[in-house]
Protein backbone atom coordinates (compact mmCIF):
# COMPACT_ATOMS: atom_id res chain seq x y z
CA UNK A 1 11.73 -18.46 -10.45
CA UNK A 2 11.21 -14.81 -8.71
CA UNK A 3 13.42 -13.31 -11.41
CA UNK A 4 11.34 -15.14 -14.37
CA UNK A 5 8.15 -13.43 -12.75
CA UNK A 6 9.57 -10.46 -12.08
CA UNK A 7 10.74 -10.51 -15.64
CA UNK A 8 7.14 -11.47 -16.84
CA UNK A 9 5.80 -8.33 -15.00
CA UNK A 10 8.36 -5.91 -16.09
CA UNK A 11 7.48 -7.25 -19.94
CA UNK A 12 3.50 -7.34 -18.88
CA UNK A 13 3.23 -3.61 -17.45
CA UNK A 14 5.40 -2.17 -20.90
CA UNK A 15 2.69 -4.26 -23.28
CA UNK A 16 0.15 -2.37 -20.65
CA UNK A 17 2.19 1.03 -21.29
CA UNK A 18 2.21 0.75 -24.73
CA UNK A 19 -1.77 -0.74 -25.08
CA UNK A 20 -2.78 2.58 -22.63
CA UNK A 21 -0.55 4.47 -24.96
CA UNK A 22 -2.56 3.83 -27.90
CA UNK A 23 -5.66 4.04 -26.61
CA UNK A 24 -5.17 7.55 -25.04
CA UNK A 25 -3.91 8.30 -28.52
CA UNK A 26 -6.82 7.23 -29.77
CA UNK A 27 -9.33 9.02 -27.68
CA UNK A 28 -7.52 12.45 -27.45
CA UNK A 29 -7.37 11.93 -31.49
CA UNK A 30 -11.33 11.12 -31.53
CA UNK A 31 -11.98 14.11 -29.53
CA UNK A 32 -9.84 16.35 -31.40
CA UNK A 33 -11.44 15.35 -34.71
CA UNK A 34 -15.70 15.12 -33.59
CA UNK A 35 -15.18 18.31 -32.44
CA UNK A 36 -13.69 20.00 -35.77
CA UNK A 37 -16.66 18.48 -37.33
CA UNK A 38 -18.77 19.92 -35.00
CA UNK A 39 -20.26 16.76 -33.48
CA UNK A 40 -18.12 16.23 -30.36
CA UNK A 41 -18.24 12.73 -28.60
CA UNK A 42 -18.28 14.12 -24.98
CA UNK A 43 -16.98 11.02 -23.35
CA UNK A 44 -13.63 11.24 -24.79
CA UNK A 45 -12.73 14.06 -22.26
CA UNK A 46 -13.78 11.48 -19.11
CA UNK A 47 -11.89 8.55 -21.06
CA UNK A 48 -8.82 10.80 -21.47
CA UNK A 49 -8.16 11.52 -18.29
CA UNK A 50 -8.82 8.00 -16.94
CA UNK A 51 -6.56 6.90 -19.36
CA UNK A 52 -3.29 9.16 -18.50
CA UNK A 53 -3.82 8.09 -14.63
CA UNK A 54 -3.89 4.55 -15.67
CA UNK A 55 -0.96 5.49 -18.19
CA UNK A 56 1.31 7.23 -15.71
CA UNK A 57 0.94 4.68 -12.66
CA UNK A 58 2.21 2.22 -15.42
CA UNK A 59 4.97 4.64 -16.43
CA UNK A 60 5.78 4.95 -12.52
CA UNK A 61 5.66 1.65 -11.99
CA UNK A 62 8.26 0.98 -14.92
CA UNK A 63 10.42 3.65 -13.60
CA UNK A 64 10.72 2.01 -10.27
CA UNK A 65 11.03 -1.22 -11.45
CA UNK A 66 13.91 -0.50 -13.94
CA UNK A 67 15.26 2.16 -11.28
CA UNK A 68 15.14 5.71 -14.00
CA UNK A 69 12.77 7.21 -11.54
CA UNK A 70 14.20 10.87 -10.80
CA UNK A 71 16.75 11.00 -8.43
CA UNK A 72 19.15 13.83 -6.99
CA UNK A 73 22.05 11.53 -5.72
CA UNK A 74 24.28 15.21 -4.77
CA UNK A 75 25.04 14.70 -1.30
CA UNK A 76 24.21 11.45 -1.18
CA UNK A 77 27.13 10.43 -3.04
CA UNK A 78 29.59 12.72 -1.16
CA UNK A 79 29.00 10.72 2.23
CA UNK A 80 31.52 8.49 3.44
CA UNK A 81 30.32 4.86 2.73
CA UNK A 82 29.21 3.46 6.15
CA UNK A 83 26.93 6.73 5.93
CA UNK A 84 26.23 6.31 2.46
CA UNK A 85 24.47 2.80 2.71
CA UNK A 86 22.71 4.06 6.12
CA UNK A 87 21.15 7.30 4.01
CA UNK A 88 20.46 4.51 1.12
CA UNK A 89 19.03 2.27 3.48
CA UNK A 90 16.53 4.66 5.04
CA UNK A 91 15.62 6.26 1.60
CA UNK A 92 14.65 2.63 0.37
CA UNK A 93 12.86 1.90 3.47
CA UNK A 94 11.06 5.00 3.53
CA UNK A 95 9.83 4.43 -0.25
CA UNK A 96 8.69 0.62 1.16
CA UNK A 97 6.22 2.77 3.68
CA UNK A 98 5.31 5.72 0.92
CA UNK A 99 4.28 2.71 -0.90
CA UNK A 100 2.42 0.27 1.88
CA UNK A 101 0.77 4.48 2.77
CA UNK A 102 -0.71 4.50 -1.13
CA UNK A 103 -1.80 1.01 -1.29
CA UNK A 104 -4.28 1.02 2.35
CA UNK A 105 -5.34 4.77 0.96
CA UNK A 106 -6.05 3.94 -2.72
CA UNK A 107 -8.07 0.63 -1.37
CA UNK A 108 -10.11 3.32 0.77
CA UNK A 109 -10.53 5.67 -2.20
CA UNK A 110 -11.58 2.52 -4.31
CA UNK A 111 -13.69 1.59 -1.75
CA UNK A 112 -15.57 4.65 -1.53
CA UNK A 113 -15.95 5.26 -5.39
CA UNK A 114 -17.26 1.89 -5.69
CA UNK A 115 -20.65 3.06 -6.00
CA UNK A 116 -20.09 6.30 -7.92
CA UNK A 117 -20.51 6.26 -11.41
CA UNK A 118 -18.08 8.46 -14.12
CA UNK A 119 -20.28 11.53 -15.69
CA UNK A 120 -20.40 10.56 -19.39
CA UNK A 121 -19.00 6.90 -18.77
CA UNK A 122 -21.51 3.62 -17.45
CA UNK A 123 -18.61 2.74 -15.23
CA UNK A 124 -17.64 3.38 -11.69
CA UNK A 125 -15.05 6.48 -10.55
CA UNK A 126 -13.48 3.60 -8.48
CA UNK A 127 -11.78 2.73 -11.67
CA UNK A 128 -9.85 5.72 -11.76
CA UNK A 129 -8.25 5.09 -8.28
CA UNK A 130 -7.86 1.02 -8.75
CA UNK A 131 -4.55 1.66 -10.86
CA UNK A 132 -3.27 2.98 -7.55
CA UNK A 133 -3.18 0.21 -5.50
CA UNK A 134 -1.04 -1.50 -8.38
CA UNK A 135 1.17 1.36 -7.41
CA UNK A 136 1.67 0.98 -3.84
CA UNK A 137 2.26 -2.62 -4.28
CA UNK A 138 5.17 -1.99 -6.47
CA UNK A 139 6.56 1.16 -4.68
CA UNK A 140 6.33 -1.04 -1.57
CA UNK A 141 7.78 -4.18 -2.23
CA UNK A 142 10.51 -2.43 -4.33
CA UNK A 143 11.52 -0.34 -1.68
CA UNK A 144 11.95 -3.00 0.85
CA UNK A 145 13.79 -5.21 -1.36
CA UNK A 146 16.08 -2.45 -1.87
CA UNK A 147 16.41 -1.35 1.26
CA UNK A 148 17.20 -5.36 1.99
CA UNK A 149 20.04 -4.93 -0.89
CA UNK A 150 21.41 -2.05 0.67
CA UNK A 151 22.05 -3.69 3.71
CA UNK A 152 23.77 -6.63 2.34
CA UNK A 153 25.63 -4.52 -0.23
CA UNK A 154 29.30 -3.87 0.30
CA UNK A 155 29.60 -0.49 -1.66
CA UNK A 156 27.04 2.05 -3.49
CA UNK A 157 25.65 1.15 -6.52
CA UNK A 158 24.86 3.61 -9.93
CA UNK A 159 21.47 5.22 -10.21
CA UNK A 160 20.31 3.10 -13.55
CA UNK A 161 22.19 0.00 -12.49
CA UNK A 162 19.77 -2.66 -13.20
CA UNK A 163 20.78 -5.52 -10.71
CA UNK A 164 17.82 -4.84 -8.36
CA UNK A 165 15.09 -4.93 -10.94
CA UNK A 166 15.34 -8.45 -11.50
């Protein structure tokens, strides 16, 4: 059952990707051609940018998920095994606390731009934080249930080795 959700949320955050895709495509594209007219629509600037923040959590949040985030492995994979798993280990547990760090502060920054409202948008800044918390979730829980995998895992596994996504 965890693997059929997990599977729904990997397919759920692409369809998100590609929607946020499409829209910032959009906008940039609107922008671009009001202001060859001469006519700009000014919000497409403040819609822009809370698009790609919303667009690159998502992207992160693939990344992690399907494990292609950037990753120098160089010494890493010259250790001896036992120390190996230990650096793998503590790497994955560190990323569980990097992640549990950017979910409290991204509640606190949503929080506090609750009440503020975007310059040429009727909506609050606090939407330009909220895809953060998304983001520390995932980072989180991903990095403790790798960290867990290390531990139980007999030898290293390949950077875009897919059996800890699902």
């Amino acid at each position: 059952m965890l693997r059929c959700l997990a599977r729904a949320f990997d397919k759920l955050a692409a369809l998100v990707a590609c929607a946020l895709m499409v829209a910032l495509l959009g906008c940039v594209s609107l922008g671009v051609v009001t202001r060859s007219l001469g006519q700009p629509v000014i919000w497409t600037d403040e819609l822009s940018r809370f698009l790609m923040v919303w667009l690159a959590v998502f992207g992160w949040v693939i990344a992690s998920r399907k494990r292609i985030h950037v990753r120098i492995r160089f010494i890493q994979d010259r250790l001896p095994i036992p120390a190996h798993k230990a650096a793998e280990i503590a790497i994955q547990a560190l990323l569980g606390i990097l992640g549990a760090s950017i979910f409290i502060y991204s509640v606190a920054l949503v929080a506090k731009n609750r009440d503020l409202e975007a310059t040429t948008l009727p909506i609050s800044m606090a939407w330009m934080y909220a895809p953060m918390v998304l983001a520390g979730i995932v980072t989180a829980a991903q990095g403790v249930r790798e960290a867990l995998a290390a531990l139980h895992r007999a030898k290293p596994i390949s950077p875009g080795d897919s059996a800890l996504v699902e």
